[in-house]
Protein backbone atom coordinates (compact mmCIF):
# COMPACT_ATOMS: atom_id res chain seq x y z
CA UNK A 1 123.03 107.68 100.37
CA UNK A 2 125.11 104.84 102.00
CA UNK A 3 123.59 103.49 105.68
CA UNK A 4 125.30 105.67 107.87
CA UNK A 5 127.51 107.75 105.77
CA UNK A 6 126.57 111.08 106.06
CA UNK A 7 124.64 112.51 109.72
CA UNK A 8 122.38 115.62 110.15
CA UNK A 9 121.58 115.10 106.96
CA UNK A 10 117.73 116.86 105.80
CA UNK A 11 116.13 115.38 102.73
CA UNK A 12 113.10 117.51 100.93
CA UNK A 13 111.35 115.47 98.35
CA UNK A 14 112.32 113.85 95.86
CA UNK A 15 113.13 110.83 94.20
CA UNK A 16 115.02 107.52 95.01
CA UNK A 17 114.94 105.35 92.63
CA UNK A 18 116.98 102.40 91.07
CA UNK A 19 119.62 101.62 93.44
CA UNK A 20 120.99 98.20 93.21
CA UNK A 21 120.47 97.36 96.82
CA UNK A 22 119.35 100.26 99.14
CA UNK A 23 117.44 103.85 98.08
CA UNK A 24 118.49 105.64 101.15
CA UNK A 25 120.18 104.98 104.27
CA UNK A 26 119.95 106.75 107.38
CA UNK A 27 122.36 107.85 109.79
CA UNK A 28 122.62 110.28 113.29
CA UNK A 29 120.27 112.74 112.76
CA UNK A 30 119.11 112.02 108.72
CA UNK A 31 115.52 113.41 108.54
CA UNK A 32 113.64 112.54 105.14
CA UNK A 33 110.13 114.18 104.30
CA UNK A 34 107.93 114.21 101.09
CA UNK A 35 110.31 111.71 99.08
CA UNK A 36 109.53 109.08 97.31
CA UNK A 37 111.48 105.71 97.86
CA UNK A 38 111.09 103.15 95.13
CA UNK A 39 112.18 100.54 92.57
CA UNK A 40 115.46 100.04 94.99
CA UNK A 41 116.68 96.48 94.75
CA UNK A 42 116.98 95.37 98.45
CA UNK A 43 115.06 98.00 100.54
CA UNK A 44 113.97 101.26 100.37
CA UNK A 45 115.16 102.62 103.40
CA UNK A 46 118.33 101.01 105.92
CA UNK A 47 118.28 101.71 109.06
CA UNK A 48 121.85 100.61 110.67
CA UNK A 49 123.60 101.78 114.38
CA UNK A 50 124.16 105.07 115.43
CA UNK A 51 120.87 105.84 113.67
CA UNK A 52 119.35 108.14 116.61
CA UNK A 53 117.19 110.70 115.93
CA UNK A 54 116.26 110.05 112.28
CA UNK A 55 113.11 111.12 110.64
CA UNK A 56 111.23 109.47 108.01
CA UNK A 57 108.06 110.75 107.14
CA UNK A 58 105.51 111.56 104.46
CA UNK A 59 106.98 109.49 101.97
CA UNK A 60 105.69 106.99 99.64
CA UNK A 61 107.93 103.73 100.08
CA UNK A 62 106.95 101.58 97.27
CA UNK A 63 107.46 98.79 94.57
CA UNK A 64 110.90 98.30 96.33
CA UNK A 65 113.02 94.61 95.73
CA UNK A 66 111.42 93.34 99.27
CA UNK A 67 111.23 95.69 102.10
CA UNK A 68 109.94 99.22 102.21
CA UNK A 69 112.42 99.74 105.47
CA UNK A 70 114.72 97.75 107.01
CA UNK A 71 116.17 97.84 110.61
CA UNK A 72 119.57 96.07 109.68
CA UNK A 73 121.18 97.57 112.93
CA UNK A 74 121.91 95.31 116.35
CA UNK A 75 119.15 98.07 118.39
CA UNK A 76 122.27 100.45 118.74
CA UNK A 77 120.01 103.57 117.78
CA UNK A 78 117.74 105.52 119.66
CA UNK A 79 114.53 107.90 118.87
CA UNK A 80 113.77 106.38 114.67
CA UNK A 81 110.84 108.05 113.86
CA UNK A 82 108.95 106.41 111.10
CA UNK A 83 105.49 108.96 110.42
CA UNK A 84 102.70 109.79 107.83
CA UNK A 85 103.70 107.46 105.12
CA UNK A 86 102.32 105.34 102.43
CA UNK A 87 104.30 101.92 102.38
CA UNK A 88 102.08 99.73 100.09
CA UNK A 89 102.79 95.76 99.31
CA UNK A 90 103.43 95.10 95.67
CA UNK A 91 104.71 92.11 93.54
CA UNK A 92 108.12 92.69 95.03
CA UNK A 93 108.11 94.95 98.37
CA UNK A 94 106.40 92.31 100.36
CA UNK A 95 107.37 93.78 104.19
CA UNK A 96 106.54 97.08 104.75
CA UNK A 97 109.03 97.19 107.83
CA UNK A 98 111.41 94.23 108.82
CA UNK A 99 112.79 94.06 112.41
CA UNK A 100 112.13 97.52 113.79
CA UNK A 101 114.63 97.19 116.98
CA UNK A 102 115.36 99.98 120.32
CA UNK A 103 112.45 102.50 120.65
CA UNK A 104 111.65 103.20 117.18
CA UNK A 105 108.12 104.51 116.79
CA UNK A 106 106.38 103.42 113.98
CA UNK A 107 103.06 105.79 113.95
CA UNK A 108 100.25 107.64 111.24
CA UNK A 109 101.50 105.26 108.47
CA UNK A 110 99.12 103.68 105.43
CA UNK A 111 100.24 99.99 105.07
CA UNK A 112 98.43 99.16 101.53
CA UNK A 113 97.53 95.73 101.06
CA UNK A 114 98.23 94.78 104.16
CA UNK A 115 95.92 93.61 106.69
CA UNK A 116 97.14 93.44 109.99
CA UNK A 117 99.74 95.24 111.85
CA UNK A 118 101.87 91.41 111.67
CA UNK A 119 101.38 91.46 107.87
CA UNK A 120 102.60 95.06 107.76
CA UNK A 121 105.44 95.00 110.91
CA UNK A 122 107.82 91.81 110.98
CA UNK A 123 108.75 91.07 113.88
CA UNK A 124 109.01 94.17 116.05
CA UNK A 125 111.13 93.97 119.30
CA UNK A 126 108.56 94.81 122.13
CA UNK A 127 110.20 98.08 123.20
CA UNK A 128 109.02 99.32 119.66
CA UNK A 129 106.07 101.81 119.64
CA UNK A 130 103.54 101.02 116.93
CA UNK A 131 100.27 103.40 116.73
CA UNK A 132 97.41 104.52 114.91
CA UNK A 133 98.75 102.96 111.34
CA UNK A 134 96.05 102.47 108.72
CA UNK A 135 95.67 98.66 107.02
CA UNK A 136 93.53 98.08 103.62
CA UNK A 137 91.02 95.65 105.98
CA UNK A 138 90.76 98.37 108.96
CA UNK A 139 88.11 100.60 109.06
CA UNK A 140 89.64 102.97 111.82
CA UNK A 141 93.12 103.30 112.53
CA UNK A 142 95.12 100.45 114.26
CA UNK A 143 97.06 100.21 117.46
CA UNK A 144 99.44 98.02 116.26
CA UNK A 145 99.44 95.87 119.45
CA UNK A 146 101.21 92.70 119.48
CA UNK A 147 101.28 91.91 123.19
């Protein structure tokens, strides 16, 4: 599914696999639970403008050609939700999420084999909201706070 192609979409389960650059792209509205994201060439999941309101959570993000999810968009996008998922580092998906822009939350997720909320999170704008994700070192749940 191209970056902003089709809106209100809902996406249960699954698998997105093998795509020469992206595995799924969000638009207005896309919500995408219990899927699994992988083996994508670029990212596993773009998130471009006019992304408001989309959903991705419970999904495994993983083995993907560098990012699990990528925020490609200038910050024109409002309410991302990115919840309860496992985005691991591997030999090739070495950013779990790259440039979350706007007020994208970023909550409940399991960054494996990452450390540290900047291992996991590249480079965040500070209105994004990033909470109570779990890293391989932390023994209890992080904060995420940059500041």
């Amino acid at each position: 599914m191209a970056p902003g192609a089709a809106s209100e979409v809902i996406i249960n389960g699954g698998a997105y696999r093998g795509a020469a650059r992206v595995g799924v792209g969000l638009a207005e509205g896309t919500k995408i639970y219990s899927a699994t994201i992988s083996n994508n060439g670029e990212a596993g999941v773009i998130i471009p403008n006019g992304a408001d309101s989309a959903t991705v959570s419970n999904c495994v993000i993983e083995n993907n050609g560098q990012f699990g999810i990528q925020d490609q968009s200038s910050g024109n996008h409002s309410d991302v939700l990115i919840d309860r998922n496992r985005i691991p580092r591997s030999g090739t998906q070495t950013t779990g999420v790259l440039f979350p822009k706007s007020n994208m939350a970023i909550t409940n997720n399991y960054f494996a084999n990452f450390s540290s909320v900047e291992e996991a999170i590249h480079q965040p704008e500070p209105t994004v909201h990033i909470a109570n994700n779990r890293f391989d070192s932390a023994s209890e749940p992080s904060t995420g706070s940059l500041s």
